[in-house]
PDB file of N, CA and C in Angstrom:
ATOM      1  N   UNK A   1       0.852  -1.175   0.000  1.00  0.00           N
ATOM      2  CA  UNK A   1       0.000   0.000   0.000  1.00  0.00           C
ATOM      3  C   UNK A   1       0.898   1.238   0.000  1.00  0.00           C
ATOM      4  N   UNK A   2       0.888   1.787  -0.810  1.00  0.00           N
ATOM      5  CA  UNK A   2       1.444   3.280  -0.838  1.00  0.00           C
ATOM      6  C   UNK A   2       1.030   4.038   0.404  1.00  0.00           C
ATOM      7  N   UNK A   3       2.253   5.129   0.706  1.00  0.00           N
ATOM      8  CA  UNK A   3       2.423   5.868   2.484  1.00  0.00           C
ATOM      9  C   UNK A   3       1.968   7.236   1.522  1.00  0.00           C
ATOM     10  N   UNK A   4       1.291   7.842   2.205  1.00  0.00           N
ATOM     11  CA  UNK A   4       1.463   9.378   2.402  1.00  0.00           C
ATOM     12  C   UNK A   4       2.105  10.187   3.581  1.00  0.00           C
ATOM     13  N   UNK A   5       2.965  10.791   3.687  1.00  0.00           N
ATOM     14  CA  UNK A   5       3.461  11.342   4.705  1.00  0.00           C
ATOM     15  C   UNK A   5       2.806  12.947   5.088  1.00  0.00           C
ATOM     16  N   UNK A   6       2.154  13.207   5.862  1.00  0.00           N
ATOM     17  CA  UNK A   6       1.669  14.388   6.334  1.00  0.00           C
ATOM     18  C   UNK A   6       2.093  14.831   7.943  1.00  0.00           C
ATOM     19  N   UNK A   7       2.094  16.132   8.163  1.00  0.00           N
ATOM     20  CA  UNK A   7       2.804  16.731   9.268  1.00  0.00           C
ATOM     21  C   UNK A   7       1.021  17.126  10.249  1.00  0.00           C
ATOM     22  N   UNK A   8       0.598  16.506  11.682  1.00  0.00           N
ATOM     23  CA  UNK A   8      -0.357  16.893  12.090  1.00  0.00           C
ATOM     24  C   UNK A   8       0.196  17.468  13.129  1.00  0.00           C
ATOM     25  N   UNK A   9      -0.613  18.256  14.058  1.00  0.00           N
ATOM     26  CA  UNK A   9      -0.231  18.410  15.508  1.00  0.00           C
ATOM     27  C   UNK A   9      -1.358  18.119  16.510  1.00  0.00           C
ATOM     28  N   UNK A  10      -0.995  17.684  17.480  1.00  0.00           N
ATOM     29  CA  UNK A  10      -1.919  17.507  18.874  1.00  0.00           C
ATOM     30  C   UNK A  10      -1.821  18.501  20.062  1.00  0.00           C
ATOM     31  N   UNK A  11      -3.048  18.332  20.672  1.00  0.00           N
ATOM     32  CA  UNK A  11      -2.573  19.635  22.246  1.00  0.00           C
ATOM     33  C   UNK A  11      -1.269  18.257  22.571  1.00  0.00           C
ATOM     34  N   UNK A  12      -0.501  19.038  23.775  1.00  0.00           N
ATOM     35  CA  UNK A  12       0.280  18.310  24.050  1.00  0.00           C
ATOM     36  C   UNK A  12       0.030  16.954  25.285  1.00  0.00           C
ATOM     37  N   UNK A  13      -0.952  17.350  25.785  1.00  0.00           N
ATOM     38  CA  UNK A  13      -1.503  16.322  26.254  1.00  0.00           C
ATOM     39  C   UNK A  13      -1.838  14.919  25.641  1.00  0.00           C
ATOM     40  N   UNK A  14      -2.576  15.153  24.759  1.00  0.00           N
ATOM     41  CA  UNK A  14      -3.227  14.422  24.095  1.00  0.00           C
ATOM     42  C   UNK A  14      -2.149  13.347  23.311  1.00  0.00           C
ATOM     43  N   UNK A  15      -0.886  14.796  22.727  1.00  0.00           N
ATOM     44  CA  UNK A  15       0.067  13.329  22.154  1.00  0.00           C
ATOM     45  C   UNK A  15       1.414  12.675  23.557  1.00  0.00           C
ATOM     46  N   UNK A  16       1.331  13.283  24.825  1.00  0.00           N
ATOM     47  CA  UNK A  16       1.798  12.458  25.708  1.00  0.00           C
ATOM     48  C   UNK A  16       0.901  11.506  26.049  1.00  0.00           C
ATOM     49  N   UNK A  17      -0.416  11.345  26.180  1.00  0.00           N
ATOM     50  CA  UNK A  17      -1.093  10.109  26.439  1.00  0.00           C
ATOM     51  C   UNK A  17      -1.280   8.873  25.002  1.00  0.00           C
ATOM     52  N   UNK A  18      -0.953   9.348  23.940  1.00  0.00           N
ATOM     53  CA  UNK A  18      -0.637   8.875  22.787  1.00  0.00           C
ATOM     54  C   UNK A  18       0.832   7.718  22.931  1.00  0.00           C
ATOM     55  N   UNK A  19       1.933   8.923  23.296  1.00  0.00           N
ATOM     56  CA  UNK A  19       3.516   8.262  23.453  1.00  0.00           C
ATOM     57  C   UNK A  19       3.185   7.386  24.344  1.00  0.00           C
ATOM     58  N   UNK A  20       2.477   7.340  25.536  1.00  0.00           N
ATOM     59  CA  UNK A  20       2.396   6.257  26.607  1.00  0.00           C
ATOM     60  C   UNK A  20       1.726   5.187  26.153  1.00  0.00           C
ATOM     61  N   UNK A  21       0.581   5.215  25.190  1.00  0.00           N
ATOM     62  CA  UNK A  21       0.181   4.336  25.154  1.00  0.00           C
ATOM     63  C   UNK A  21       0.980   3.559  23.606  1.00  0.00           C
ATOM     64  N   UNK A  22       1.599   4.194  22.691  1.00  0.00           N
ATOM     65  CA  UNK A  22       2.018   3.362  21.995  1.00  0.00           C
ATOM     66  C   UNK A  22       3.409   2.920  22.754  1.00  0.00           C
ATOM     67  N   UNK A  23       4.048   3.474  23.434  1.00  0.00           N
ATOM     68  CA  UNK A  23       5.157   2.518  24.339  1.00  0.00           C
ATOM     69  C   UNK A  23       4.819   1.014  25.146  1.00  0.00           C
ATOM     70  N   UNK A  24       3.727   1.772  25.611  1.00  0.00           N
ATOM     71  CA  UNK A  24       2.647   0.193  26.646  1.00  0.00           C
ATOM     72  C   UNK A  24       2.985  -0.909  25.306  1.00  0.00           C
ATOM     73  N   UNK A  25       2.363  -0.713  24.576  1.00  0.00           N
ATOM     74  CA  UNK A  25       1.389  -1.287  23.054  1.00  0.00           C
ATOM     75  C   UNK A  25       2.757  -1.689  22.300  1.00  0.00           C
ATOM     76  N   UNK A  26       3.731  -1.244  22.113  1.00  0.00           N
ATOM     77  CA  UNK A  26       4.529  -1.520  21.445  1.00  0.00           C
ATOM     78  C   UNK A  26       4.343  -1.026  19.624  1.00  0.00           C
ATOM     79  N   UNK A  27       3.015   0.296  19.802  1.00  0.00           N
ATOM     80  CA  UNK A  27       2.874   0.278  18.356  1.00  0.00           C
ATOM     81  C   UNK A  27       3.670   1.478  18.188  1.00  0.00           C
ATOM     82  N   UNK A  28       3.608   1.791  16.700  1.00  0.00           N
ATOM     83  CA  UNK A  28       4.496   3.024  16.296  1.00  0.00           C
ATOM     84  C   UNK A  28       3.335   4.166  15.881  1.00  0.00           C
ATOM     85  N   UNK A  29       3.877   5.280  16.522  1.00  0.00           N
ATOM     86  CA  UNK A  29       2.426   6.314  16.379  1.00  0.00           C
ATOM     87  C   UNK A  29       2.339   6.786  15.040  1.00  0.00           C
ATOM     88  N   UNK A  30       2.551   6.051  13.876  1.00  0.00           N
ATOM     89  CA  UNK A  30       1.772   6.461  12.586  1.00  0.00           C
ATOM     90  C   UNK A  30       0.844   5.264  12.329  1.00  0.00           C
ATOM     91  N   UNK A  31       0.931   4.180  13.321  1.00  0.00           N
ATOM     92  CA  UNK A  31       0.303   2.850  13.586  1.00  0.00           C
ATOM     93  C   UNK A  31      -0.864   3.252  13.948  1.00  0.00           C
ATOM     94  N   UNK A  32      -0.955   3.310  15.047  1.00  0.00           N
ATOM     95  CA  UNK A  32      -1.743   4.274  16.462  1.00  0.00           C
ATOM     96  C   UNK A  32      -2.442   4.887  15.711  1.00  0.00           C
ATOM     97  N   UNK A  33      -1.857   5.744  14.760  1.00  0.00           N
ATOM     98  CA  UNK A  33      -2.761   7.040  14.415  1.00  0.00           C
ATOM     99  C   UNK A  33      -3.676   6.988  13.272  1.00  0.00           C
ATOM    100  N   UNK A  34      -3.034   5.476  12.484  1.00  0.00           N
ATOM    101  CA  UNK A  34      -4.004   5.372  11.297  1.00  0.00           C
ATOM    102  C   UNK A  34      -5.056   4.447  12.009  1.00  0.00           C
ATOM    103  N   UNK A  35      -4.576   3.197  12.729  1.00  0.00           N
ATOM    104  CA  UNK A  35      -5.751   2.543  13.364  1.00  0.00           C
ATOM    105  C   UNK A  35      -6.962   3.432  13.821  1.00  0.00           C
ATOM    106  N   UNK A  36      -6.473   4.945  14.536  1.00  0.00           N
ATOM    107  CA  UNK A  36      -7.659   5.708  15.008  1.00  0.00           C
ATOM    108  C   UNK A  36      -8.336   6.250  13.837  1.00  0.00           C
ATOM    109  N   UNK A  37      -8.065   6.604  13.346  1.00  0.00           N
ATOM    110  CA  UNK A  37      -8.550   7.345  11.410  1.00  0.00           C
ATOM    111  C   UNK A  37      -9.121   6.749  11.273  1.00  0.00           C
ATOM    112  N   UNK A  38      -8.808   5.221  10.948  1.00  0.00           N
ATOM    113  CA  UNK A  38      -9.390   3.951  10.228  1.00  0.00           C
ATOM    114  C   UNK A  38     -11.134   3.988  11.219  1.00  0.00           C
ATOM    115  N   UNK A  39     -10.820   3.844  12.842  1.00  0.00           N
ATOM    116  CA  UNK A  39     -11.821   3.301  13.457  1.00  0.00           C
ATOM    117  C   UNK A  39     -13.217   4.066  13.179  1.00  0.00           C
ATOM    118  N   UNK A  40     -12.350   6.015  13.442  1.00  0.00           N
ATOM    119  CA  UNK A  40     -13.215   6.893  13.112  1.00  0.00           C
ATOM    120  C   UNK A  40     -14.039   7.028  12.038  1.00  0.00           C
ATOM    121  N   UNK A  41     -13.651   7.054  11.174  1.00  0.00           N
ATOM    122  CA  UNK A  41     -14.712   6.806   9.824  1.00  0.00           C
ATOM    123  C   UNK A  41     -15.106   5.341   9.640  1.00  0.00           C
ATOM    124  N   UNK A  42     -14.538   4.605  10.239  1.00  0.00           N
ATOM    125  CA  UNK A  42     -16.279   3.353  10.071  1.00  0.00           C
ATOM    126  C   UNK A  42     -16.990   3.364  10.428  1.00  0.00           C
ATOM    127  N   UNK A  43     -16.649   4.200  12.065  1.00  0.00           N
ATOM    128  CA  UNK A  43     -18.221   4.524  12.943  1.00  0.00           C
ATOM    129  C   UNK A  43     -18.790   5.623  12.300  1.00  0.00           C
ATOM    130  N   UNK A  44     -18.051   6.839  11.573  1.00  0.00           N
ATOM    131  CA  UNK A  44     -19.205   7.548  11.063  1.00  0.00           C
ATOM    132  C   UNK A  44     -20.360   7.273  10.032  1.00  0.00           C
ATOM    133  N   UNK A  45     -19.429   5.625   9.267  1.00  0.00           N
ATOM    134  CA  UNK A  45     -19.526   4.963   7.993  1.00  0.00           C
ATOM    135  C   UNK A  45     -21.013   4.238   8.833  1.00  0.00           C
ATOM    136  N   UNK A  46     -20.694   3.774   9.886  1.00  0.00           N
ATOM    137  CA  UNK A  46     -21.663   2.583  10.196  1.00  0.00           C
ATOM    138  C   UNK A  46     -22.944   3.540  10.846  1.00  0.00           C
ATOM    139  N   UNK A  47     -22.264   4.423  11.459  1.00  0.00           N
ATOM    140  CA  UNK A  47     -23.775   5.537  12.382  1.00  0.00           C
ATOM    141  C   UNK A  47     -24.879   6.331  10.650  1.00  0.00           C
ATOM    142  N   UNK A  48     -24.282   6.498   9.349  1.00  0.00           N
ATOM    143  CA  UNK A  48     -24.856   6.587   8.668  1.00  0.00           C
ATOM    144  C   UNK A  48     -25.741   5.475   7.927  1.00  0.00           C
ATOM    145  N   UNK A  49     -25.252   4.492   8.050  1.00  0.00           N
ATOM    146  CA  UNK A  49     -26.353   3.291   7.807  1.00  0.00           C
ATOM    147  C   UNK A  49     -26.951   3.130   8.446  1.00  0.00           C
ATOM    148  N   UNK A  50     -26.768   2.955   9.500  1.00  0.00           N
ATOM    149  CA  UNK A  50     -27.894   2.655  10.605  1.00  0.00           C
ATOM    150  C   UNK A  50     -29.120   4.143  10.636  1.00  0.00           C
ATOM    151  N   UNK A  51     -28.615   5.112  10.517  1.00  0.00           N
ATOM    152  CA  UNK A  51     -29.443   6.054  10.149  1.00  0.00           C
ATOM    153  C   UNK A  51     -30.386   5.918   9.050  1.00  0.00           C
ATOM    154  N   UNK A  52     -29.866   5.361   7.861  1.00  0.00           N
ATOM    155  CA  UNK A  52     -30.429   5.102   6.949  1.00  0.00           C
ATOM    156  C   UNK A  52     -31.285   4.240   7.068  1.00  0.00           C
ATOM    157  N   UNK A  53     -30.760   3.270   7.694  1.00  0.00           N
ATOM    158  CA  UNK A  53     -31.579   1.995   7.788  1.00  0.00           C
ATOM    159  C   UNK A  53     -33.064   2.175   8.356  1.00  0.00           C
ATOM    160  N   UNK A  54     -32.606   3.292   9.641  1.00  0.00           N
ATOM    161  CA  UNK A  54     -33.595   3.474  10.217  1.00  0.00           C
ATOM    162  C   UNK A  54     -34.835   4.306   9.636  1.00  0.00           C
ATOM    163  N   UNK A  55     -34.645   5.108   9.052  1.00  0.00           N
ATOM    164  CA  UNK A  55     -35.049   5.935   7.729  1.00  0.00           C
ATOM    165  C   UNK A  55     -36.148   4.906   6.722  1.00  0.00           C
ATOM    166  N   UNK A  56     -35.734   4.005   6.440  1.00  0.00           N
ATOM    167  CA  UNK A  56     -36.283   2.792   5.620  1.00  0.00           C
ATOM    168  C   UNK A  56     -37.203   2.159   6.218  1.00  0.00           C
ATOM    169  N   UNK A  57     -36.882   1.349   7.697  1.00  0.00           N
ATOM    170  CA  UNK A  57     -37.489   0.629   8.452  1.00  0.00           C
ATOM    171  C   UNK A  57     -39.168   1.367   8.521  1.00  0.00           C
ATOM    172  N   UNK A  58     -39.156   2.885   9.255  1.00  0.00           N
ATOM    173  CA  UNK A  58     -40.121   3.480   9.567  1.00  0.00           C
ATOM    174  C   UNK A  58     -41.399   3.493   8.321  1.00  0.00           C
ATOM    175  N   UNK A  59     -40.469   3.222   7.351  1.00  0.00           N
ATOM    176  CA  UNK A  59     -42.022   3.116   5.802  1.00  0.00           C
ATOM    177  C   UNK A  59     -42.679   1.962   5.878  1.00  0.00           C
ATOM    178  N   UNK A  60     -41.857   1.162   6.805  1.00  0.00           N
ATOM    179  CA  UNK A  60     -42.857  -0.199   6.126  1.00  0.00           C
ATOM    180  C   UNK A  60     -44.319  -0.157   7.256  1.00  0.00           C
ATOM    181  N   UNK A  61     -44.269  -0.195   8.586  1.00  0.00           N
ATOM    182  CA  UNK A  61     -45.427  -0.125   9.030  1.00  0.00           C
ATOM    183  C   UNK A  61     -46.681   0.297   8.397  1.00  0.00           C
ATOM    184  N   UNK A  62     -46.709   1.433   7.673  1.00  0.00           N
ATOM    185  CA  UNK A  62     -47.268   1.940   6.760  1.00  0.00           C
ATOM    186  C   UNK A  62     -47.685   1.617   5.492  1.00  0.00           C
ATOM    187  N   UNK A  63     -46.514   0.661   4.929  1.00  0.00           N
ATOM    188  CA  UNK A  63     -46.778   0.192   3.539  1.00  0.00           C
ATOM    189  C   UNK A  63     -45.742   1.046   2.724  1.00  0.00           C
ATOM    190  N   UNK A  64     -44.938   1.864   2.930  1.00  0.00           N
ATOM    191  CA  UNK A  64     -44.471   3.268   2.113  1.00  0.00           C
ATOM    192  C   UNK A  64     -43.360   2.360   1.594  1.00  0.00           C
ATOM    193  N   UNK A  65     -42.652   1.613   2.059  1.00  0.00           N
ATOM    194  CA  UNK A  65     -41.765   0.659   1.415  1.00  0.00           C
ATOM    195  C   UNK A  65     -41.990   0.297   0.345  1.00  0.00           C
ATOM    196  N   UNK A  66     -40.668   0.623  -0.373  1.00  0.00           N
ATOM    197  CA  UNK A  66     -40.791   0.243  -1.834  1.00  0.00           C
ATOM    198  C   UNK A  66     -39.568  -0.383  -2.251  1.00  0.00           C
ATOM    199  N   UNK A  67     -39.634  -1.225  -3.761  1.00  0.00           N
ATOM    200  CA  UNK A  67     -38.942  -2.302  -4.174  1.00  0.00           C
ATOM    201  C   UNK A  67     -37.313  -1.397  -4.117  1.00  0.00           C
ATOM    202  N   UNK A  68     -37.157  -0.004  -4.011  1.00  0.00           N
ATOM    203  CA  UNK A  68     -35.746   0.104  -3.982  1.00  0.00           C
ATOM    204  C   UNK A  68     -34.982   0.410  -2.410  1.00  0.00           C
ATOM    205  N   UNK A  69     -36.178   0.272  -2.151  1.00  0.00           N
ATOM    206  CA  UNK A  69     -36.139   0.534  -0.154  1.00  0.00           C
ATOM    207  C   UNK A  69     -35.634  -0.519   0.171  1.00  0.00           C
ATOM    208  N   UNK A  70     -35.966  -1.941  -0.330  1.00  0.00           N
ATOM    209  CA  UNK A  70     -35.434  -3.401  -0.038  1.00  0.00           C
ATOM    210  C   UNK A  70     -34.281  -3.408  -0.706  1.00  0.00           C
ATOM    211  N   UNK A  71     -33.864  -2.957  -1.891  1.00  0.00           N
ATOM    212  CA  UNK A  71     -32.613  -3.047  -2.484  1.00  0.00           C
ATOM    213  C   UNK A  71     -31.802  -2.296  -1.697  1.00  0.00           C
ATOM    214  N   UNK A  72     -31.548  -1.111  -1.243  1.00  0.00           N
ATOM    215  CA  UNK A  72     -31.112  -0.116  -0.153  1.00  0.00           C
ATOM    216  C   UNK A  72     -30.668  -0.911   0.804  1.00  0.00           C
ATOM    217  N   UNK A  73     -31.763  -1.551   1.785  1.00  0.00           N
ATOM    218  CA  UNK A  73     -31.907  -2.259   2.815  1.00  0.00           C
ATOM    219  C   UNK A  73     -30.739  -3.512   2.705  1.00  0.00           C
ATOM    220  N   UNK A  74     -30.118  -3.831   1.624  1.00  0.00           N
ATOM    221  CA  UNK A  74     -29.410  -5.113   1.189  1.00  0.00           C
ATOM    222  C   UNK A  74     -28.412  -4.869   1.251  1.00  0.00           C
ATOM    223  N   UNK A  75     -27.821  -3.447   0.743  1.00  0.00           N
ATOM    224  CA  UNK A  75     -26.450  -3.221   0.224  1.00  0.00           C
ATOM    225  C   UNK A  75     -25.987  -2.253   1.943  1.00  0.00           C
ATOM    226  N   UNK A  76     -27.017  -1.752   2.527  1.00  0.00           N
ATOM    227  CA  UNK A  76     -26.960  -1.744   4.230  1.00  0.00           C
ATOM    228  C   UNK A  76     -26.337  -2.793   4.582  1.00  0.00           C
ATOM    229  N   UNK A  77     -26.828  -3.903   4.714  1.00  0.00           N
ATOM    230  CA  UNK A  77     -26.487  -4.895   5.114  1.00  0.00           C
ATOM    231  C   UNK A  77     -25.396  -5.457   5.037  1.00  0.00           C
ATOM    232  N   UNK A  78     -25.088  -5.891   3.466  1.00  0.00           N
ATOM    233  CA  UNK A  78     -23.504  -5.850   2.837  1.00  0.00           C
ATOM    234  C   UNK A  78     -22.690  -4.755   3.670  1.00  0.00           C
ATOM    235  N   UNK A  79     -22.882  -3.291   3.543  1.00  0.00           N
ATOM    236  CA  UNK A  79     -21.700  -2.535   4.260  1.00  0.00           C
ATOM    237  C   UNK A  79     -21.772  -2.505   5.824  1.00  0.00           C
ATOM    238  N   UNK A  80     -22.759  -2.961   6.549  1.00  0.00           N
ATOM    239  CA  UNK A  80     -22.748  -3.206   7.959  1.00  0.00           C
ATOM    240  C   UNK A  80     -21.780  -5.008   8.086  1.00  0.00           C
ATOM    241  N   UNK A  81     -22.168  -5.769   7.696  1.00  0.00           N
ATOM    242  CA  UNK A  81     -21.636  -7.122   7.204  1.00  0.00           C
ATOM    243  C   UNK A  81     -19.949  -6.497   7.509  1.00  0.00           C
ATOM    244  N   UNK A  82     -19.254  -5.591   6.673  1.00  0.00           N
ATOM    245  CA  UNK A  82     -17.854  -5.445   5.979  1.00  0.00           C
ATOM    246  C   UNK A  82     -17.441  -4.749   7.273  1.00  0.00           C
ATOM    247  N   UNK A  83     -18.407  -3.671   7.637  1.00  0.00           N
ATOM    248  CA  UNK A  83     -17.963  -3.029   8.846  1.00  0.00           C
ATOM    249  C   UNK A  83     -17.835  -4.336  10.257  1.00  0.00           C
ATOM    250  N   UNK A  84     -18.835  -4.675  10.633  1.00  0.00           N
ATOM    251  CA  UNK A  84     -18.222  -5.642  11.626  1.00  0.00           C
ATOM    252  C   UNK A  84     -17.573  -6.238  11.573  1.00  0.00           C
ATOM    253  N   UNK A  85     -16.856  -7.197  10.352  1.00  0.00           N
ATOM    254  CA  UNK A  85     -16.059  -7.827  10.159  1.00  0.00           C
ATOM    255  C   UNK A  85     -14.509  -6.961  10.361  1.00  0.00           C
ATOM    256  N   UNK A  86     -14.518  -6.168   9.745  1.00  0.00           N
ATOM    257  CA  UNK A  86     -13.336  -5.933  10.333  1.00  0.00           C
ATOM    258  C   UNK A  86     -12.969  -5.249  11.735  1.00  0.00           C
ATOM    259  N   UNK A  87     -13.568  -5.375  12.618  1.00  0.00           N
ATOM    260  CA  UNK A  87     -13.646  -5.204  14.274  1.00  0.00           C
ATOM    261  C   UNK A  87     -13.542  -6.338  14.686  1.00  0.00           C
ATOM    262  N   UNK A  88     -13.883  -7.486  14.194  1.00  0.00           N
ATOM    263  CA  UNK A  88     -13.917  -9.070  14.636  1.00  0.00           C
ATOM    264  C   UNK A  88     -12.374  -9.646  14.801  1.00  0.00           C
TER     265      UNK A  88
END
């Protein structure tokens, strides 16, 4: 996988509780820091499906559900599926 190298900064707190914990951990803080990136946008990835989902769910009591609401509802599934899996 190709690196991009970029320059961030932290309060300084934040990257001394960082150094401690990748010392504990034994990881290297561009490790650390993509694992957190990575985690962050699946939960925003997964809190938008589930939004969606929920969005969908509420038509059917009603009947408002329609044949692309179930197709929707599938490919939810598929990217909730991909998201847990890689937390497993």
């Amino acid at each position: 996988m190709a690196q991009k190298k970029i320059n961030i900064s932290f309060p300084q707190a934040v990257a001394l509780e960082m150094d401690e914990y990748c010392k504990k951990t034994d990881l290297a803080r561009s490790v650390f820091v993509t694992l957190a990136v990575t985690s962050y946008l699946s939960s925003r990835q997964l809190n938008s499906s589930l939004n969606r989902m929920c969005d969908i769910l509420e038509k059917f009591p009603s009947g408002e559900a329609t044949p692309n609401d179930l197709q929707e509802l599938e490919k939810i599934q598929d990217t909730l599926r991909l998201l847990t899996a890689r937390t497993e």
